[in-house]
Protein backbone atom coordinates (compact mmCIF):
# COMPACT_ATOMS: atom_id res chain seq x y z
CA UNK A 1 48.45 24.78 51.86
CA UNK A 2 50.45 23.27 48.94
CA UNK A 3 52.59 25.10 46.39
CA UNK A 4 51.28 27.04 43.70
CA UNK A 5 51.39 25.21 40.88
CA UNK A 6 49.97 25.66 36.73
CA UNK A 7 47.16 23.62 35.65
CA UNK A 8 45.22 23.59 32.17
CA UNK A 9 41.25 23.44 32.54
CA UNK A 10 38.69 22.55 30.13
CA UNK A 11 34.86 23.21 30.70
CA UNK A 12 32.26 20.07 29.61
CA UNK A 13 30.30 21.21 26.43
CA UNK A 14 27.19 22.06 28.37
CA UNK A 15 28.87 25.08 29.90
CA UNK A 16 27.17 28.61 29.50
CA UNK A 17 29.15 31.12 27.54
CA UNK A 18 27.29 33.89 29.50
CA UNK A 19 28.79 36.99 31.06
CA UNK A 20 27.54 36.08 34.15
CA UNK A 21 29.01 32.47 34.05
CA UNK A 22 32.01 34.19 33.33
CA UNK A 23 32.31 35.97 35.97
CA UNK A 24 30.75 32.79 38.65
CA UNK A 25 34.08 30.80 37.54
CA UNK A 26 36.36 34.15 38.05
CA UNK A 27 34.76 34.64 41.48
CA UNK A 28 35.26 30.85 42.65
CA UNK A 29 38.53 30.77 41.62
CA UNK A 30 39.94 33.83 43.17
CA UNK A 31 38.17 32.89 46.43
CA UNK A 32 40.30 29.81 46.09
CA UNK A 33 43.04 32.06 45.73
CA UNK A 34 43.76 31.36 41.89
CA UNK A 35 44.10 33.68 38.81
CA UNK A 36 43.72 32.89 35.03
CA UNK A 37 46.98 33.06 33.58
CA UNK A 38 46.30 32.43 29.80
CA UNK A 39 42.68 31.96 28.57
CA UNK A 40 39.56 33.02 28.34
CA UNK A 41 36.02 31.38 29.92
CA UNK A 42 34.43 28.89 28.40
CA UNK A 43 37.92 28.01 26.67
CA UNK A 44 40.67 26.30 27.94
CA UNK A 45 42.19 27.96 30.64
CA UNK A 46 45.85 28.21 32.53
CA UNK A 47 45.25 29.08 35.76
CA UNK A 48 47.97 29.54 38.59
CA UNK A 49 46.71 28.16 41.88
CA UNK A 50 47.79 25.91 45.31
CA UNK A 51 47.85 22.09 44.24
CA UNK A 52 44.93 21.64 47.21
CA UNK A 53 42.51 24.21 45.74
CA UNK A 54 43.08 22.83 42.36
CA UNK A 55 41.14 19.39 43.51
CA UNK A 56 37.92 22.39 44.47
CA UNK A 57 38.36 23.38 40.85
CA UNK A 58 38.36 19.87 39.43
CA UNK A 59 34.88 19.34 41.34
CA UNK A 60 32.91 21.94 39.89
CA UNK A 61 30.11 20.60 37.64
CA UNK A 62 31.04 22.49 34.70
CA UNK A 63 34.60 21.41 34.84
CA UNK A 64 35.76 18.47 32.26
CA UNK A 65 39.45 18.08 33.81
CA UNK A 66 41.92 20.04 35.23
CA UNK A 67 45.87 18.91 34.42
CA UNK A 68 48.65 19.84 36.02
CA UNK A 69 51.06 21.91 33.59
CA UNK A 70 54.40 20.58 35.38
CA UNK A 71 53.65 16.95 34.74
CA UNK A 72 51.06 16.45 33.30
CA UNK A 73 49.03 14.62 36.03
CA UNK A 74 45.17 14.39 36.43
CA UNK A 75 43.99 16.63 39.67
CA UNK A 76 40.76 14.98 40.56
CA UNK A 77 37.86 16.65 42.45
């Protein structure tokens, strides 16, 4: 597994604001092993999580781009 790094995330604009959609994303990424760090769903998001898992993150469907905080780099899916 790679470090734990700090990536920004921003949802498309069809994304659900739902509860339940909410609590999908929270799910998925703790089972990556990440954690919001500033943020709240359907916003942008920091999230604290291993460089490998953030790829899984970039390839959800409701997921417009995830950047890495550190240098600003593209993590694709």
């Amino acid at each position: 597994m790679d470090d734990e790094g700090v990536y920004r995330v921003r949802f498309s604009e069809s994304c659900t604001t739902t509860a339940g959609e909410a609590t999908k994303f929270h799910e998925l990424l703790r089972a990556l092993g990440g954690m919001v760090v500033y943020g709240a769903y359907p916003g942008p998001l920091v999230i604290g999580i291993a460089a490998d898992a953030a790829g899984h993150v970039a390839s959800f469907p409701f997921v417009e781009s995830v950047v890495s905080v550190t240098d600003n780099s593209v993590v694709s899916g």
